[in-house]
PDB file of N, CA and C in Angstrom:
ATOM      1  N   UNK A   1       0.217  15.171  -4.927  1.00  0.00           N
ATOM      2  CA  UNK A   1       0.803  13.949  -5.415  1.00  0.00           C
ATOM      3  C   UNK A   1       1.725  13.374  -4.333  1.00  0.00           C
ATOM      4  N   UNK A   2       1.936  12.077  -4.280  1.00  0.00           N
ATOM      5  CA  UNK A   2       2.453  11.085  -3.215  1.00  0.00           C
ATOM      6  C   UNK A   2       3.560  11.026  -3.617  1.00  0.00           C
ATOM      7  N   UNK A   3       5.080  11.502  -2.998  1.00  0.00           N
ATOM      8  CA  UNK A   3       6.275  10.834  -3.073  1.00  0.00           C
ATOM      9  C   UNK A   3       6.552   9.223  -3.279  1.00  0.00           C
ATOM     10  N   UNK A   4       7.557   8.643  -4.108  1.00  0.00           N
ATOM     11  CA  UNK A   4       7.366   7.675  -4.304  1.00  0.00           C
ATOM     12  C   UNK A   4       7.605   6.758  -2.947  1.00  0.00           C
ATOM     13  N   UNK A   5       8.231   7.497  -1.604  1.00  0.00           N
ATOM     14  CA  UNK A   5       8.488   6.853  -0.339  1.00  0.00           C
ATOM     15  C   UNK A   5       7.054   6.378   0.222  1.00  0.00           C
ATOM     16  N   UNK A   6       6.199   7.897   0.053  1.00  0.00           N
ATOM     17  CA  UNK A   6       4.720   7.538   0.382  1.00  0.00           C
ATOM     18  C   UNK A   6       3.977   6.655  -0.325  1.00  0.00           C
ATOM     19  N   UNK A   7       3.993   6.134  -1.675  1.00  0.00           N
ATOM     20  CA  UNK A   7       3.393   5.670  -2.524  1.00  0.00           C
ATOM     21  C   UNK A   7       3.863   4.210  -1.643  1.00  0.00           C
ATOM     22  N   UNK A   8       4.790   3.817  -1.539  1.00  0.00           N
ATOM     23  CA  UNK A   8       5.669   2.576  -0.988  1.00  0.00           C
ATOM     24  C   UNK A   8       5.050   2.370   0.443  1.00  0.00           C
ATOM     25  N   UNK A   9       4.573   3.204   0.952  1.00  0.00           N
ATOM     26  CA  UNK A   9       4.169   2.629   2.421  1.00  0.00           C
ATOM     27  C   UNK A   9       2.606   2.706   2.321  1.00  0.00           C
ATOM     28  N   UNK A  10       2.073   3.241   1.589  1.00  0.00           N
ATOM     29  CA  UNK A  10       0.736   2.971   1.690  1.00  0.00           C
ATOM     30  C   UNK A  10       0.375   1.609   0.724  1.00  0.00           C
ATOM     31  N   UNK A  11       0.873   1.380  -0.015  1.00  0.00           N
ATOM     32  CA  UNK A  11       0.640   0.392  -1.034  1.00  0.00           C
ATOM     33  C   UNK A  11       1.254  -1.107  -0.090  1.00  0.00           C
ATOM     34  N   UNK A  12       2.127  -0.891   0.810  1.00  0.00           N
ATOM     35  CA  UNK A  12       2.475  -2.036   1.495  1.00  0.00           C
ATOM     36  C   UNK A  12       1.485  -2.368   2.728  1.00  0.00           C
ATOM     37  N   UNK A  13       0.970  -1.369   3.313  1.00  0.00           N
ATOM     38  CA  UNK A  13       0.276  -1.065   4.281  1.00  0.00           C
ATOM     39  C   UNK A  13      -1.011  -2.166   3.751  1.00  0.00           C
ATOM     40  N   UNK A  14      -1.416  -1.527   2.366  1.00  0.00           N
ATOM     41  CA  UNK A  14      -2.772  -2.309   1.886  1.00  0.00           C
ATOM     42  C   UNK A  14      -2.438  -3.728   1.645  1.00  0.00           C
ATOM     43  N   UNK A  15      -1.075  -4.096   1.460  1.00  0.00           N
ATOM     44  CA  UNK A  15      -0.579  -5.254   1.067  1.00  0.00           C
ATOM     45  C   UNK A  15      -0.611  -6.464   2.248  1.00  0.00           C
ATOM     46  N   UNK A  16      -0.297  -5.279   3.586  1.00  0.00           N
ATOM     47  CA  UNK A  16       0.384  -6.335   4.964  1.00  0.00           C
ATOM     48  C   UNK A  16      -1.553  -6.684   5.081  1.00  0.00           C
ATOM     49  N   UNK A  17      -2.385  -5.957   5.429  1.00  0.00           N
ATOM     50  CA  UNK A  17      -3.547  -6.214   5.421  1.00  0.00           C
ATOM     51  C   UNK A  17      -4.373  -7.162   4.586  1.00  0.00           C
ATOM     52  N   UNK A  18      -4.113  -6.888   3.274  1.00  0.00           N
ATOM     53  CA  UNK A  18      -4.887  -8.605   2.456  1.00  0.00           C
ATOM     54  C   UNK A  18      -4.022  -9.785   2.804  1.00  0.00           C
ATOM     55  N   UNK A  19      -2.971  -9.524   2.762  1.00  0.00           N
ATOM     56  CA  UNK A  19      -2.433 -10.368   3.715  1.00  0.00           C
ATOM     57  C   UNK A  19      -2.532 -11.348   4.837  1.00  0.00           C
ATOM     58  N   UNK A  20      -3.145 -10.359   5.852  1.00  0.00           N
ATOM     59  CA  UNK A  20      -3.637 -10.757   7.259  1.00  0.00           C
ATOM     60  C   UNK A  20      -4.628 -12.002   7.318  1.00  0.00           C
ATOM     61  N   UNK A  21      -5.246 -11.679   6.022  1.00  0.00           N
ATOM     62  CA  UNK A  21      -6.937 -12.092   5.785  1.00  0.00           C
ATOM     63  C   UNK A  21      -6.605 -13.491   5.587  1.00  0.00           C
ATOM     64  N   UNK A  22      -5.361 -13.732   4.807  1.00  0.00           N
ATOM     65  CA  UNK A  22      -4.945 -15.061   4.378  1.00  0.00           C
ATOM     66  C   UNK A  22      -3.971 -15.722   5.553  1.00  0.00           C
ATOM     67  N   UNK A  23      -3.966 -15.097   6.923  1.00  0.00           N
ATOM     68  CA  UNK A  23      -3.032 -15.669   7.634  1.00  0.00           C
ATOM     69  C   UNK A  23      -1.394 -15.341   8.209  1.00  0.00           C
ATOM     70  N   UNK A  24      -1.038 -14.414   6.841  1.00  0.00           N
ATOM     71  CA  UNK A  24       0.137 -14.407   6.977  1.00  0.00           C
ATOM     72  C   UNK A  24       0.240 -12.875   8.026  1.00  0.00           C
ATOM     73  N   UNK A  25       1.702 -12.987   9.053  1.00  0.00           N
ATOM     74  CA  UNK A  25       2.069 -12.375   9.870  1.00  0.00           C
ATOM     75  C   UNK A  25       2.364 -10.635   9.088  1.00  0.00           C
ATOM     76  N   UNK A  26       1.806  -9.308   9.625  1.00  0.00           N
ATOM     77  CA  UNK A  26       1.584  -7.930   8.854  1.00  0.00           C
ATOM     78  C   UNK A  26       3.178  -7.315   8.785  1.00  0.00           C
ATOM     79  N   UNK A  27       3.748  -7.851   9.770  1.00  0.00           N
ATOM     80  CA  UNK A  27       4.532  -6.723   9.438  1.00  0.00           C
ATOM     81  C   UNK A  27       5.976  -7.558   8.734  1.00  0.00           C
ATOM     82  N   UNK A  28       5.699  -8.804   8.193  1.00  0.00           N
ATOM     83  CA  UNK A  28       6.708  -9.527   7.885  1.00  0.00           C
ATOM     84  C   UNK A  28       6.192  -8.891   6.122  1.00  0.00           C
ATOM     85  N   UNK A  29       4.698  -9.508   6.009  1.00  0.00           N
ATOM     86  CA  UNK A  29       4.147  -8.881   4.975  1.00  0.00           C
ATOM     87  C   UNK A  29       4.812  -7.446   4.626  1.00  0.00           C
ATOM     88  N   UNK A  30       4.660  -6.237   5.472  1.00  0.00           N
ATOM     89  CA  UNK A  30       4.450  -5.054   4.875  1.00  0.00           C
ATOM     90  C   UNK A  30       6.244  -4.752   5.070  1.00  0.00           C
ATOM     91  N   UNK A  31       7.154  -5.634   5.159  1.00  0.00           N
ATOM     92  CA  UNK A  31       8.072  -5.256   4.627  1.00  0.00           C
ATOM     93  C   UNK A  31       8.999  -5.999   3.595  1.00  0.00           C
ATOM     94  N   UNK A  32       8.111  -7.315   3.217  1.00  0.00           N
ATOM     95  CA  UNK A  32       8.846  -7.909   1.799  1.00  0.00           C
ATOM     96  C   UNK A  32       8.155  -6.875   1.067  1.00  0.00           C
ATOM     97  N   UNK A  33       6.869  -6.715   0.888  1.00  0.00           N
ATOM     98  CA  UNK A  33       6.074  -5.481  -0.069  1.00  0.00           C
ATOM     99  C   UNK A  33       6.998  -4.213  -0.276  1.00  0.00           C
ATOM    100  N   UNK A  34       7.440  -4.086   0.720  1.00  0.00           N
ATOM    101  CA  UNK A  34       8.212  -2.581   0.738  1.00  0.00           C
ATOM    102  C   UNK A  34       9.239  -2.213   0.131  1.00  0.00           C
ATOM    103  N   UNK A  35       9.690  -3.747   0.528  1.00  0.00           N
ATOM    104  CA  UNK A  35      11.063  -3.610  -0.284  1.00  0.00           C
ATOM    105  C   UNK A  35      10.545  -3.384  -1.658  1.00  0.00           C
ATOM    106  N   UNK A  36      10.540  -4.846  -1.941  1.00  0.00           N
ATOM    107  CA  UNK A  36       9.578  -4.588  -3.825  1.00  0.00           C
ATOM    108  C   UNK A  36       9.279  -3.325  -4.267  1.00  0.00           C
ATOM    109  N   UNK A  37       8.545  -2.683  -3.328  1.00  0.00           N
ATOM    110  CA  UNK A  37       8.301  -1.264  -3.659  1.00  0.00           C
ATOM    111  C   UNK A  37       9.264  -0.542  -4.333  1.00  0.00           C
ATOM    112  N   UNK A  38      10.259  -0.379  -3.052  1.00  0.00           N
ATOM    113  CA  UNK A  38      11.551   0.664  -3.463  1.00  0.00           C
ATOM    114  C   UNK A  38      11.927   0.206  -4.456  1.00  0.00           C
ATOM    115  N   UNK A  39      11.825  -1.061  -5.282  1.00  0.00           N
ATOM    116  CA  UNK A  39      12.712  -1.231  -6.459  1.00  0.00           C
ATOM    117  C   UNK A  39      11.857  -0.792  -7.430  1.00  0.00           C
ATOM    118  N   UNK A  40      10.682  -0.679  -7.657  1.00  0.00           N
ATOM    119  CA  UNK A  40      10.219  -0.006  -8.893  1.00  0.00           C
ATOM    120  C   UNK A  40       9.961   1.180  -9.204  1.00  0.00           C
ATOM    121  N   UNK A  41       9.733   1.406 -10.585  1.00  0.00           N
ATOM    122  CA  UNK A  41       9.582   2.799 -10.510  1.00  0.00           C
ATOM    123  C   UNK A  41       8.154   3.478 -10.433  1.00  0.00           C
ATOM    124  N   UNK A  42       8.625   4.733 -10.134  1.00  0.00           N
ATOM    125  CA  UNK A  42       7.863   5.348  -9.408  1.00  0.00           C
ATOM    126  C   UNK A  42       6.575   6.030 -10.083  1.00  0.00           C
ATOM    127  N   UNK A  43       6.610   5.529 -11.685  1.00  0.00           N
ATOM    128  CA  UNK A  43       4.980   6.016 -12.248  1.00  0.00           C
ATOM    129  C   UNK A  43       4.135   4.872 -12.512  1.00  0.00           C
ATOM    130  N   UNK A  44       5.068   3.565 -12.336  1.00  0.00           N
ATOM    131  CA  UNK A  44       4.335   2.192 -12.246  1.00  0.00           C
ATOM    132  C   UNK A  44       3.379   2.159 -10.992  1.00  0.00           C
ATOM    133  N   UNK A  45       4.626   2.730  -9.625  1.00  0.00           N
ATOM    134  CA  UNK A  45       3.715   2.457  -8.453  1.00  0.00           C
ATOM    135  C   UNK A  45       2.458   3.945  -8.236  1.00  0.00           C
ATOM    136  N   UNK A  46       2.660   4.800  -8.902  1.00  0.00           N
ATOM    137  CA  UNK A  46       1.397   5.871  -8.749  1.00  0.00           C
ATOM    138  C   UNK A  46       0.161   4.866  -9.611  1.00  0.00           C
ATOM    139  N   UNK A  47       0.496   4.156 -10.232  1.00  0.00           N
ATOM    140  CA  UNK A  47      -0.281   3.644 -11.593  1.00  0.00           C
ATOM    141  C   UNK A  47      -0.873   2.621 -10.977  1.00  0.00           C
ATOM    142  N   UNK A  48      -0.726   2.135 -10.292  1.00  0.00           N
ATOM    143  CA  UNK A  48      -0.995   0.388  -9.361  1.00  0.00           C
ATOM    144  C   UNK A  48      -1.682   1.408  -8.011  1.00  0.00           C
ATOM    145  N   UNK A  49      -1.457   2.537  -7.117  1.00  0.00           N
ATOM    146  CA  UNK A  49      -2.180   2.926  -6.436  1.00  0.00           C
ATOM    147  C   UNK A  49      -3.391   3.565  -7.069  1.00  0.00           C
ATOM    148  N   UNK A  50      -3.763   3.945  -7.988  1.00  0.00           N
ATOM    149  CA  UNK A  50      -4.561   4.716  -8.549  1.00  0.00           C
ATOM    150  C   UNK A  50      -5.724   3.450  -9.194  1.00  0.00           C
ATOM    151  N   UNK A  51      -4.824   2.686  -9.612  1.00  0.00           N
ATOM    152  CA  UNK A  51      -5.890   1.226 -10.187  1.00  0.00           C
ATOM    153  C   UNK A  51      -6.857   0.476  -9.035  1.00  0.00           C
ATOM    154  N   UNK A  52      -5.900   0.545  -7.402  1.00  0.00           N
ATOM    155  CA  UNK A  52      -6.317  -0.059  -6.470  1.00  0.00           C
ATOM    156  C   UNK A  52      -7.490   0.717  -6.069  1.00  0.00           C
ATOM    157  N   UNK A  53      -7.833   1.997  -6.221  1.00  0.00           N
ATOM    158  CA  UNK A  53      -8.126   3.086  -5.722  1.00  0.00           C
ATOM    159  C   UNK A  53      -8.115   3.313  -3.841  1.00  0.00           C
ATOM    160  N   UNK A  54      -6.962   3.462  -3.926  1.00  0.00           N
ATOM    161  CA  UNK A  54      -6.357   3.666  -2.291  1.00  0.00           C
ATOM    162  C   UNK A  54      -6.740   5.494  -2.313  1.00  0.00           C
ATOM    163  N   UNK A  55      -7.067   5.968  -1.094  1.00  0.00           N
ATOM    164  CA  UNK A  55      -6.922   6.784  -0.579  1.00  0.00           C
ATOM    165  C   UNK A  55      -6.796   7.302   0.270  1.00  0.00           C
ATOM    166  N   UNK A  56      -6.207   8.261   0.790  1.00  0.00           N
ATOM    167  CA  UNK A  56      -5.914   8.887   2.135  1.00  0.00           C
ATOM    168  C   UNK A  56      -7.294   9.337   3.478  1.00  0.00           C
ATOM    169  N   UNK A  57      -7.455   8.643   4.119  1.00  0.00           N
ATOM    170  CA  UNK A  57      -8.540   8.724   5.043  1.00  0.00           C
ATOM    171  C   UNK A  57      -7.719   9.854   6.175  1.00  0.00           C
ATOM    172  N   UNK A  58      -8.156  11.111   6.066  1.00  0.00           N
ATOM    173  CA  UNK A  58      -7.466  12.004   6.810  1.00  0.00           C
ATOM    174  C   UNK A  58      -7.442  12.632   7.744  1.00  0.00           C
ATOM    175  N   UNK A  59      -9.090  11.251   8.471  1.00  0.00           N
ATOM    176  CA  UNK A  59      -8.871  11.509   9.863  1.00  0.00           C
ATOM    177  C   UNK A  59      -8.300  11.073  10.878  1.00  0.00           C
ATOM    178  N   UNK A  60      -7.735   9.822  10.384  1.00  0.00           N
ATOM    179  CA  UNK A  60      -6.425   8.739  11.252  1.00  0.00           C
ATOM    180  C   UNK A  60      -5.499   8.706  10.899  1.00  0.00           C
ATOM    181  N   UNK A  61      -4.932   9.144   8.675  1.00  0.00           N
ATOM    182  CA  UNK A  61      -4.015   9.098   8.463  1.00  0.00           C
ATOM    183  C   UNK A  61      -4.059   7.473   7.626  1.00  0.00           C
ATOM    184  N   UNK A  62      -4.839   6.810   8.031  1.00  0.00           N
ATOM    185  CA  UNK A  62      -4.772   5.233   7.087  1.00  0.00           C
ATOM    186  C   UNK A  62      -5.638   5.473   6.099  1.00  0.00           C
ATOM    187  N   UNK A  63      -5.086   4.422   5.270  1.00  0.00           N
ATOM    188  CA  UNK A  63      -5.397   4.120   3.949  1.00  0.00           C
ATOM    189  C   UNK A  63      -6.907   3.590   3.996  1.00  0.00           C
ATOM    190  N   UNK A  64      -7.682   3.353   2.579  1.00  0.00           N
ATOM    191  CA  UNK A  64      -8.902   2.593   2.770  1.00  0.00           C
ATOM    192  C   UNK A  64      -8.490   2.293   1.241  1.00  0.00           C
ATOM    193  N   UNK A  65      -8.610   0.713   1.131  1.00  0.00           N
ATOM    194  CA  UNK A  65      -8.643  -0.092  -0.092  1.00  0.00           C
ATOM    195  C   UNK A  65     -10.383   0.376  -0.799  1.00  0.00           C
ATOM    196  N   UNK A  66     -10.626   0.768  -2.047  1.00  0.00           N
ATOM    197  CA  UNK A  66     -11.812   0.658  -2.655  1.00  0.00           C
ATOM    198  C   UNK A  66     -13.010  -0.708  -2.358  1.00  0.00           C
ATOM    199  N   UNK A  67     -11.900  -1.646  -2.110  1.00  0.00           N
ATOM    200  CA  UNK A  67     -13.025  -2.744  -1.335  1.00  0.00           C
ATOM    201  C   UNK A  67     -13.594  -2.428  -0.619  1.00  0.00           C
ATOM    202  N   UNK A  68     -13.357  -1.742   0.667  1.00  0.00           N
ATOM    203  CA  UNK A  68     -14.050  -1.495   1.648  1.00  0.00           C
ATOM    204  C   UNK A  68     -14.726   0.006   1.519  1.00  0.00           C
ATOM    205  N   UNK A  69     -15.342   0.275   0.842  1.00  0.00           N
ATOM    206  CA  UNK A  69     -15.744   1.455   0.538  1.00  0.00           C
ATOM    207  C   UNK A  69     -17.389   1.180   0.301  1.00  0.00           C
TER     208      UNK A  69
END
């Protein structure tokens, strides 16, 4: 199971990236997301990664959105 710190950076990570798609700059993205993150709680955000179906690709360490799957 993902600490809620980890839950917060992978979920922003996927965030700065759809993001990108629409233009907007990643890492401005992946840290309004982040913040947001830290303010909620932490079985909402297991609950929103699990819906996205994000998972740990564990040969680089990055995420892969179920879209691209």
């Amino acid at each position: 199971m993902l600490s809620k710190t980890e839950l917060c950076i992978k979920l922003s990570e996927d965030y700065a990236d759809r993001a990108t798609k629409g233009g907007a700059n990643y890492d401005d993205a992946y840290e309004h997301y982040l913040t947001r993150c830290l303010n909620r709680d932490e079985e909402e955000l297991q609950s929103q990664y699990k819906v996205q179906g994000l998972k740990v690709d564990t040969s680089d360490g990055f995420i892969i959105s179920a879209d691209l799957l």
